[in-house]
C-alpha atoms as a PDB file:
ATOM      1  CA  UNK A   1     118.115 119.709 114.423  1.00  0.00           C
ATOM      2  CA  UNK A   2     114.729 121.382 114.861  1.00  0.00           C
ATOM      3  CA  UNK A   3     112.096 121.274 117.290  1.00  0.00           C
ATOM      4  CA  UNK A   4     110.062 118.824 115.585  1.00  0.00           C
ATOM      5  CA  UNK A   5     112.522 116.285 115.156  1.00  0.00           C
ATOM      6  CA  UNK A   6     114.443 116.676 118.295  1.00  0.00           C
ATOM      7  CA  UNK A   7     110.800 115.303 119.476  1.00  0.00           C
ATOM      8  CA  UNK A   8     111.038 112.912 116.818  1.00  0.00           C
ATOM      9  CA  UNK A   9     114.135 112.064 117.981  1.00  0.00           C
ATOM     10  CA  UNK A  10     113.156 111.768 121.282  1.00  0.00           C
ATOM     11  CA  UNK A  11     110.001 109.191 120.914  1.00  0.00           C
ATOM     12  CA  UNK A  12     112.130 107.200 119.306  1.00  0.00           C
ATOM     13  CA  UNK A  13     114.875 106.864 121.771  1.00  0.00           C
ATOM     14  CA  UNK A  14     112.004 106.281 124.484  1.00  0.00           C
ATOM     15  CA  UNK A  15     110.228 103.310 122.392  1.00  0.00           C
ATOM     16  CA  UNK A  16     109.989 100.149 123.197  1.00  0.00           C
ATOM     17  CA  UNK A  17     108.486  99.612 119.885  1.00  0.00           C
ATOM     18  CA  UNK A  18     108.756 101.451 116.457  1.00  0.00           C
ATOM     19  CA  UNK A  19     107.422 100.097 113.633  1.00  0.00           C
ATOM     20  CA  UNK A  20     107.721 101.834 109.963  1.00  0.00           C
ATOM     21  CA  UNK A  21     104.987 102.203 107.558  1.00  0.00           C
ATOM     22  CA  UNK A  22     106.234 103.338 104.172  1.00  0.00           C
ATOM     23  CA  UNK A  23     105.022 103.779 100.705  1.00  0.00           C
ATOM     24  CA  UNK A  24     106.295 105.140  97.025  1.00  0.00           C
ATOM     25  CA  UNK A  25     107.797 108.737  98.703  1.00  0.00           C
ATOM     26  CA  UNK A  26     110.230 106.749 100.348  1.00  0.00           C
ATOM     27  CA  UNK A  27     111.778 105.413  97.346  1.00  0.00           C
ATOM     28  CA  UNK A  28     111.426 108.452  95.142  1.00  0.00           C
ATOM     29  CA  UNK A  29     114.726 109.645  96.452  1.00  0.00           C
ATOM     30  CA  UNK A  30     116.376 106.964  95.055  1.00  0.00           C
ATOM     31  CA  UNK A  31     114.842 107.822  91.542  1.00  0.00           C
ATOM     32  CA  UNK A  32     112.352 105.627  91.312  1.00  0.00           C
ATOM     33  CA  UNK A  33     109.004 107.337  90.069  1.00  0.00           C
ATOM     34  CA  UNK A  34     106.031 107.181  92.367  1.00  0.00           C
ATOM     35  CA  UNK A  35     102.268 106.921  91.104  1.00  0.00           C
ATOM     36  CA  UNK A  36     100.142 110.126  92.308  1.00  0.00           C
ATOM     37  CA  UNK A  37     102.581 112.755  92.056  1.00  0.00           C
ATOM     38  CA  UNK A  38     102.700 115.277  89.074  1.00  0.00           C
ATOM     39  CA  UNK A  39     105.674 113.893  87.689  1.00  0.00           C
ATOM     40  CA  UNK A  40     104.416 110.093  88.655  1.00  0.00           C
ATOM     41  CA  UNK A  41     102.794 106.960  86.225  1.00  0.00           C
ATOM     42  CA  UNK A  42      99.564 107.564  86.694  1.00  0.00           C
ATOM     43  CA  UNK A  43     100.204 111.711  84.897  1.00  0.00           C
ATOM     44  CA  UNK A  44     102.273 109.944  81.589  1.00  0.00           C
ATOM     45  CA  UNK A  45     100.423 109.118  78.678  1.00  0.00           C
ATOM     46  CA  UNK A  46      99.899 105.857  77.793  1.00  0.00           C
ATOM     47  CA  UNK A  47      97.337 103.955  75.540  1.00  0.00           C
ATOM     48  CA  UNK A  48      95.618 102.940  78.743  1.00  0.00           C
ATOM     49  CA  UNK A  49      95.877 104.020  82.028  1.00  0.00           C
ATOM     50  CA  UNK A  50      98.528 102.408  84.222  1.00  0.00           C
ATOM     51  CA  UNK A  51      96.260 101.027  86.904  1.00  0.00           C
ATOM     52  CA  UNK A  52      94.008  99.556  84.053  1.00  0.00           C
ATOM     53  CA  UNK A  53      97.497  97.799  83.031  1.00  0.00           C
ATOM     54  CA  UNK A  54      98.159  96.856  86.590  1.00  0.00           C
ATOM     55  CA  UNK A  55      94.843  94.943  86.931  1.00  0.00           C
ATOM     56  CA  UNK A  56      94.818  91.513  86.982  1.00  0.00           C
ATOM     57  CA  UNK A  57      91.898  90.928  84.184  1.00  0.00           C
ATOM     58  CA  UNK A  58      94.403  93.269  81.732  1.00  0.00           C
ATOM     59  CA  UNK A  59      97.189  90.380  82.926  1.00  0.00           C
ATOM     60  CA  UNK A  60      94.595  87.588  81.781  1.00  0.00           C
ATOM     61  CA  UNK A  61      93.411  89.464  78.593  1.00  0.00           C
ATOM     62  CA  UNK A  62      96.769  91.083  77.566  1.00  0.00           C
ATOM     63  CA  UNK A  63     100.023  89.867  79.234  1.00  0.00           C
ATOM     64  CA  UNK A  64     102.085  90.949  76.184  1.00  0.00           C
ATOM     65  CA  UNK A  65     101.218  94.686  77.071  1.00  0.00           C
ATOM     66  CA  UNK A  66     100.856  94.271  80.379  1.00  0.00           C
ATOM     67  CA  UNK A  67     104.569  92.733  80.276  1.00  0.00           C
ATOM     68  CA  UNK A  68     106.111  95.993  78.229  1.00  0.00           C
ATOM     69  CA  UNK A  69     104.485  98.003  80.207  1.00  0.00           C
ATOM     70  CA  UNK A  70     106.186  96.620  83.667  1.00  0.00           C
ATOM     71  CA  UNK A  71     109.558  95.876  81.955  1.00  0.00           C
ATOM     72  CA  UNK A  72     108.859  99.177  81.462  1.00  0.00           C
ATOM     73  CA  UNK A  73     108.029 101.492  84.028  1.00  0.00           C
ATOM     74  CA  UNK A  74     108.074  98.933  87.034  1.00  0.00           C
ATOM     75  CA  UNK A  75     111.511  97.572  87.073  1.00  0.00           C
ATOM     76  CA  UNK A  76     113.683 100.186  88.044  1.00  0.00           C
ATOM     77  CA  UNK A  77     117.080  97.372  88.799  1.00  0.00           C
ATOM     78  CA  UNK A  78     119.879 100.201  89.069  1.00  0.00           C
ATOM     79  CA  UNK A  79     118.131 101.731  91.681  1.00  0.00           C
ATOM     80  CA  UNK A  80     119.450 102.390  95.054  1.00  0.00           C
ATOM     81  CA  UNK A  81     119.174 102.504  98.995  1.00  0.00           C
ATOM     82  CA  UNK A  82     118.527 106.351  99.957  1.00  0.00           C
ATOM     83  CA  UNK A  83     119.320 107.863 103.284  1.00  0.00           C
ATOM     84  CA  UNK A  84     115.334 106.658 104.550  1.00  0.00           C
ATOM     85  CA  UNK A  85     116.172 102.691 103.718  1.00  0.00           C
ATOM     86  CA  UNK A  86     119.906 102.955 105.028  1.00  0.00           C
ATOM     87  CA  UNK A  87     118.868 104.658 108.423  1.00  0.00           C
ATOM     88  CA  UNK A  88     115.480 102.212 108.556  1.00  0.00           C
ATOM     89  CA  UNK A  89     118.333  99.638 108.674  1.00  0.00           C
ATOM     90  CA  UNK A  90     120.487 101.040 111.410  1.00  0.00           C
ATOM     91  CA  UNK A  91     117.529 101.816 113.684  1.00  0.00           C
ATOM     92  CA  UNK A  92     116.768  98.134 113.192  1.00  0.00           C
ATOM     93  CA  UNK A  93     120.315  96.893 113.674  1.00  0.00           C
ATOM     94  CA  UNK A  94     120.395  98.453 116.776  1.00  0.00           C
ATOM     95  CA  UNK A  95     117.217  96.922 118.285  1.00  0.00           C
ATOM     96  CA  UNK A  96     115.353 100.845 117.835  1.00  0.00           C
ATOM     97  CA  UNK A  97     112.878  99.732 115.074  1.00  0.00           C
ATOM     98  CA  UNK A  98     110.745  96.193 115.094  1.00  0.00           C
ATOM     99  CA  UNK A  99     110.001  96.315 111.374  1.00  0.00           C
ATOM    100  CA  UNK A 100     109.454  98.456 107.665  1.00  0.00           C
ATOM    101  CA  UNK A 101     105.870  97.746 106.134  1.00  0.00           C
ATOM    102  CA  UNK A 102     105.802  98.930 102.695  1.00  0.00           C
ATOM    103  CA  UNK A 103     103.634  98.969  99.971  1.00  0.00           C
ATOM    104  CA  UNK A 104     106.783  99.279  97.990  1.00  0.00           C
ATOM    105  CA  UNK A 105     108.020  96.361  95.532  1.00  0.00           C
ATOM    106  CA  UNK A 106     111.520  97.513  94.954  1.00  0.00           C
ATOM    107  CA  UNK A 107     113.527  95.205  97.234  1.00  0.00           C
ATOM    108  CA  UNK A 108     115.036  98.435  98.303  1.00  0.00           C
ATOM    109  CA  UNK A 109     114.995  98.330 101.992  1.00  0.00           C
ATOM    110  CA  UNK A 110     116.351  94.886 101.824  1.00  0.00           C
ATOM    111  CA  UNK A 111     119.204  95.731 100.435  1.00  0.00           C
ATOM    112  CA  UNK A 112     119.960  98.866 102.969  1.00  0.00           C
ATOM    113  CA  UNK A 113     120.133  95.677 105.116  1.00  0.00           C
ATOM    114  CA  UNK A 114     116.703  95.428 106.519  1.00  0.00           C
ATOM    115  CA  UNK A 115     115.932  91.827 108.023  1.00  0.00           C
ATOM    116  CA  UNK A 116     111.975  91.966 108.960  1.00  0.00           C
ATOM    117  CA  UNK A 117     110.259  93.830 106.064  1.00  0.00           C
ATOM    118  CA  UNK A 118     106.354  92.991 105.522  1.00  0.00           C
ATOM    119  CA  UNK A 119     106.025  93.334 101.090  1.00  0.00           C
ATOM    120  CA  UNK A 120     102.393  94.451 101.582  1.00  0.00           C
ATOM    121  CA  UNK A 121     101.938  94.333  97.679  1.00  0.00           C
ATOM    122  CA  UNK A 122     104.564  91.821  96.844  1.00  0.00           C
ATOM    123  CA  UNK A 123     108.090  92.113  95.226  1.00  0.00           C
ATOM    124  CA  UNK A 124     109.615  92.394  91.302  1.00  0.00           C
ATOM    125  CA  UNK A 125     112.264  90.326  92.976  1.00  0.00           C
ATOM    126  CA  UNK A 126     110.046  86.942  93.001  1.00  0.00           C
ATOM    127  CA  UNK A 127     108.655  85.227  90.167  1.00  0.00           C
ATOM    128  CA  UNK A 128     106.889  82.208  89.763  1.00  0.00           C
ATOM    129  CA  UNK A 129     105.694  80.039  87.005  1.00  0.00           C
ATOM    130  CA  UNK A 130     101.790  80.082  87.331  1.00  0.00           C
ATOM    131  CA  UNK A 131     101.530  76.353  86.145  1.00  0.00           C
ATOM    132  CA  UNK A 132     104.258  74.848  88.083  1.00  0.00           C
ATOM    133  CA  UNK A 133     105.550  77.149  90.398  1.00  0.00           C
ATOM    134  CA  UNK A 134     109.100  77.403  89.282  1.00  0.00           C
ATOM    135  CA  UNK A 135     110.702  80.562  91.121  1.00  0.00           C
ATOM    136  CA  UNK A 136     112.284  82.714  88.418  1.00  0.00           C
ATOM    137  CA  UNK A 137     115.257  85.971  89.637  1.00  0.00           C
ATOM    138  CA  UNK A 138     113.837  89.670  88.434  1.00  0.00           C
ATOM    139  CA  UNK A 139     116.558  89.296  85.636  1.00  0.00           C
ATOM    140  CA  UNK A 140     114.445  86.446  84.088  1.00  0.00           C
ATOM    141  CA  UNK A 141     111.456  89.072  83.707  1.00  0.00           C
ATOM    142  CA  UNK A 142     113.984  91.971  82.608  1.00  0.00           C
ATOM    143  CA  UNK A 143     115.653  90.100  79.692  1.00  0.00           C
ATOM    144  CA  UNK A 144     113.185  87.529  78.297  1.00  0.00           C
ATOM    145  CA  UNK A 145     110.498  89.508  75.289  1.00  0.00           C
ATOM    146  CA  UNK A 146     107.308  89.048  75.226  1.00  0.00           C
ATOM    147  CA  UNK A 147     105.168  86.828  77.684  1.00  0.00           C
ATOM    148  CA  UNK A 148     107.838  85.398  80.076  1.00  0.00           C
ATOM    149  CA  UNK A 149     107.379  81.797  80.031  1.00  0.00           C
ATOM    150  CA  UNK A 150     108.797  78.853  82.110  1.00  0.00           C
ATOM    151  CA  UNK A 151     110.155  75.686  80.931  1.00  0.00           C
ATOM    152  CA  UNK A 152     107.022  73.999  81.525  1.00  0.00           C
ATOM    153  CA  UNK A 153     105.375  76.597  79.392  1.00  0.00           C
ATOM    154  CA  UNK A 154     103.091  78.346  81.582  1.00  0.00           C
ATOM    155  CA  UNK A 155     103.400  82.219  82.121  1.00  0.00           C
ATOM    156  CA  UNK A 156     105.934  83.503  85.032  1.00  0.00           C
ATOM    157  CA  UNK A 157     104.233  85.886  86.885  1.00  0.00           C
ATOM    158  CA  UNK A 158     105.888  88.264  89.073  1.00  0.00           C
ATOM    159  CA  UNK A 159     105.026  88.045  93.085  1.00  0.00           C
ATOM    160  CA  UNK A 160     103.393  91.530  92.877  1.00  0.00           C
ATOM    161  CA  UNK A 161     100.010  92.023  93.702  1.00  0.00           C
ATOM    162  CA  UNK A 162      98.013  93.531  91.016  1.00  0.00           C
ATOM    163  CA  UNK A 163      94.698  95.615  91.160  1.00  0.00           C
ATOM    164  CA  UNK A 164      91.801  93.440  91.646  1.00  0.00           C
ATOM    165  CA  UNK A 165      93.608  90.942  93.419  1.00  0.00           C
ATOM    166  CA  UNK A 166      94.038  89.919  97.329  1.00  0.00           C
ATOM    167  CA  UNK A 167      96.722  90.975  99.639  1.00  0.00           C
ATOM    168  CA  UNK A 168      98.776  87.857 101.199  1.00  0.00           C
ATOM    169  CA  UNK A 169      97.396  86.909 104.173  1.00  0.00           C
ATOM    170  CA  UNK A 170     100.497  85.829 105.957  1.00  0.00           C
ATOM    171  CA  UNK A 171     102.297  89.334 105.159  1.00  0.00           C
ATOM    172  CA  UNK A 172      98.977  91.268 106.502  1.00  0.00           C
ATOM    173  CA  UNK A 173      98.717  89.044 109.199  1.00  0.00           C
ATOM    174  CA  UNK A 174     102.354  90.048 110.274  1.00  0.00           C
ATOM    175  CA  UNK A 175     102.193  93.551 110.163  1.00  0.00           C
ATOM    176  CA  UNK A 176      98.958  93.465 111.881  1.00  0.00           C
ATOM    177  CA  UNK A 177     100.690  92.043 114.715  1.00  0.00           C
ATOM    178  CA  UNK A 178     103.739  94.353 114.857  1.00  0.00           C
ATOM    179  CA  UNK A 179     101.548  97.845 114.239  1.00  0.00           C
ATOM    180  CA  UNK A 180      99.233  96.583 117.123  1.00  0.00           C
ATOM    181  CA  UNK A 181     102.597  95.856 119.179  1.00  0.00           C
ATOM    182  CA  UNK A 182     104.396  99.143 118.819  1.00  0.00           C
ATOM    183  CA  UNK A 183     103.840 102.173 120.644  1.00  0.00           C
ATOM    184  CA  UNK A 184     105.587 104.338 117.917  1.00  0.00           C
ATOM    185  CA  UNK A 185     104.520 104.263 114.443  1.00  0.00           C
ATOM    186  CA  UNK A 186     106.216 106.120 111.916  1.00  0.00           C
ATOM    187  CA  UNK A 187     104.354 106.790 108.764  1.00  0.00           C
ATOM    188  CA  UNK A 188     106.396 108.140 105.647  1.00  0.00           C
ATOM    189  CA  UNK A 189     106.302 108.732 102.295  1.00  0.00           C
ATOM    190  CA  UNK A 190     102.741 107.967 101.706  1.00  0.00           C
ATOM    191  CA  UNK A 191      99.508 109.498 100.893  1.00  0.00           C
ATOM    192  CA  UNK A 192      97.781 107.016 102.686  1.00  0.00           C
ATOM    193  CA  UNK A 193      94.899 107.074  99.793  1.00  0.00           C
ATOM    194  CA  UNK A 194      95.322 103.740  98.902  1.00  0.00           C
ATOM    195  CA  UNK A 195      93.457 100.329 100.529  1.00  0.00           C
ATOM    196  CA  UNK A 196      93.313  97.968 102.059  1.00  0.00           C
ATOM    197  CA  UNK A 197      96.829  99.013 102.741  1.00  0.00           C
ATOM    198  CA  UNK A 198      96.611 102.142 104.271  1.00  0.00           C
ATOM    199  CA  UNK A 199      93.875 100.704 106.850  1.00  0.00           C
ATOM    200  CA  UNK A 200      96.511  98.819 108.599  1.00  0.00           C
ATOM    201  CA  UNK A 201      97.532 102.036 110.275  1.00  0.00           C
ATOM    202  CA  UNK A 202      94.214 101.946 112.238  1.00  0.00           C
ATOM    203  CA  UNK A 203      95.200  98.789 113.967  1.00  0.00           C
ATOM    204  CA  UNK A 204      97.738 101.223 116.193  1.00  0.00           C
ATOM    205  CA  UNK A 205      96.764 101.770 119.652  1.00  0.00           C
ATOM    206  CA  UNK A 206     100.066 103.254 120.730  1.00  0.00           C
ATOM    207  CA  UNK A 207     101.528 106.342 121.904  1.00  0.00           C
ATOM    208  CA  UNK A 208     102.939 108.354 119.624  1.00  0.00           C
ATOM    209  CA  UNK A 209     101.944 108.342 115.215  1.00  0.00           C
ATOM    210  CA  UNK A 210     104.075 110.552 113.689  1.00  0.00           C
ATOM    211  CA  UNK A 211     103.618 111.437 109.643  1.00  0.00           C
ATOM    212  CA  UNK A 212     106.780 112.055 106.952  1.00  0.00           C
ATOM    213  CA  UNK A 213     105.676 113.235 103.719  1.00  0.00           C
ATOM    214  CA  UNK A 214     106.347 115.770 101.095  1.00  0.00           C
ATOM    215  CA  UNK A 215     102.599 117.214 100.736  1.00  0.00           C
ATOM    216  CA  UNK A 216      99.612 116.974 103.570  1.00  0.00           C
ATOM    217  CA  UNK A 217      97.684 113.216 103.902  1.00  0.00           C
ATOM    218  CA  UNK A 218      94.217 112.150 104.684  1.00  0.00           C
ATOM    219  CA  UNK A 219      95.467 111.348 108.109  1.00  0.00           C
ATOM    220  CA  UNK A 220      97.482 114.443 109.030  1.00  0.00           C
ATOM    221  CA  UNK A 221      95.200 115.108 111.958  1.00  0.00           C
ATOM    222  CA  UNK A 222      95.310 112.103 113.606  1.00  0.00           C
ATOM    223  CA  UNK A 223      99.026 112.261 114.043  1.00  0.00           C
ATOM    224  CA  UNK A 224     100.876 113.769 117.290  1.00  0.00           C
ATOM    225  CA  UNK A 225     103.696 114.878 114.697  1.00  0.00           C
ATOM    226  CA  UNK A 226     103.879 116.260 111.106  1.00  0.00           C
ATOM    227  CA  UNK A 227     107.028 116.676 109.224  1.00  0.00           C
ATOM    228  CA  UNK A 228     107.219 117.991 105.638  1.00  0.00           C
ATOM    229  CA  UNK A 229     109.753 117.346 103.418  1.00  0.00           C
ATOM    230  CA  UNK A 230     111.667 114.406 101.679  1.00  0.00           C
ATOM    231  CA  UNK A 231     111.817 111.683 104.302  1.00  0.00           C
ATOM    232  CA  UNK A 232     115.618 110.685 103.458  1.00  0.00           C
ATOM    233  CA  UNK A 233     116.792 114.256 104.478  1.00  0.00           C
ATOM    234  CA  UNK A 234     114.885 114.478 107.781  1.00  0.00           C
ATOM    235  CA  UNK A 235     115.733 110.531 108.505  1.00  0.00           C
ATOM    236  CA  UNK A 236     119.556 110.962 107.634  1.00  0.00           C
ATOM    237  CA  UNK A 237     119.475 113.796 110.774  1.00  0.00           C
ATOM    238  CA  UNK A 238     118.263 111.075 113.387  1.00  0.00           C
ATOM    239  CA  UNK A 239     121.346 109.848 115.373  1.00  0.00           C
ATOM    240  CA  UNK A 240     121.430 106.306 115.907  1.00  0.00           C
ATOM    241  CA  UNK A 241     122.884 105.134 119.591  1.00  0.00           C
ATOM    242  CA  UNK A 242     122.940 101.282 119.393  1.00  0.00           C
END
């Protein structure tokens, strides 16, 4: 293990506190595609751009696009848990880590096993009915063509928030708390470019931020550690003591 993470290491076996902020680099490594890199959505061709698709007034104007689009390119089911979700998990499990806040949608670091996860921009795993608030499983969304509809008739919607709309209160409200609780915060897989999300981190008043990501962020110089790489493979080398 190398300097850097041996310090790393040692933060985290001295907190009191860690809380996880995570975004699209953390799930790459289970092959799901993020947004901003040069291989990501927002660099394939498409007859509009995918955050114009992601909006919600192209969900009011054209759900039957909007809906081929994220059956798509935004349900990625057969993915699964990397090395960053599985040891997220353990840390957790063993009372290291108070909580993940992701801006991810993928369910993924639920199913590594992770118990208190704030979904700042929702999950593909909950749909409701907009009219009468039926709750509909991903697989709904995956096999039904078209515009999704409930029994009632109105349109299910998946629980993911789109441009142009509001993050939920109750999830910001919780990772507010926990941030401004921790004295560690560890910030991976991220560029940190985009808000109100990435803000949160400036709720921290702790001791230690440390920064995981593949290329350099906006924030790189207000950390007290930068690591470089994918954030499974320097994760996987942190040892767990329970």
């Amino acid at each position: 293990m190398n300097e850097t993470l041996e310090t790393l290491q040692r933060w985290i076996d001295e907190s009191r506190c860690t809380v996880f902020f995570g975004g699209a680099g953390v799930s790459t490594e289970s092959g799901i595609p993020d947004f901003r890199s040069v291989d990501g959505l927002y660099n394939q061709k498409y007859r509009w751009p995918p955050e114009t698709i992601l909006s919600r007034s192209f969900f009011n104007r054209n759900p039957e696009e909007f809906y081929r689009f994220y059956r798509d390119k935004m349900l990625c089911l057969d993915a699964k848990p990397n090395a960053a979700h599985r040891k997220l998990a353990e840390l957790e499990a063993a009372g290291k880590l108070r909580s993940v806040v992701t801006q991810n949608i993928d369910g993924l670091h639920q199913m590594a096993g992770s118990q208190r996860v704030w979904e700042l921009h929702g999950s593909v795993h909950r749909n409701h009915c907009m009219r009468c608030k039926t709750a509909y499983p991903v697989e709904f969304i995956r096999d039904s063509t078209g515009v999704p509809t409930c029994t009632c008739g109105g349109i299910v919607k998946p629980d993911v928030v789109l441009y142009e709309e509001g993050l939920d209160n109750r999830v910001i409200e919780g990772a507010v708390h926990d941030i401004r609780s921790a004295d560690l915060l560890i910030i991976g897989g991220t560029s940190l470019a985009v808000y109100p999300a990435a803000g949160l981190i400036d709720y921290f008043s702790g001791r230690h931020i440390v920064l995981i990501n593949k290329t350099p962020t906006p924030c790189d110089d207000r950390a007290d550690l930068v690591l470089t790489g994918p954030i499974g493979q320097l994760l996987d080398q942190i040892r767990v003591d329970a």
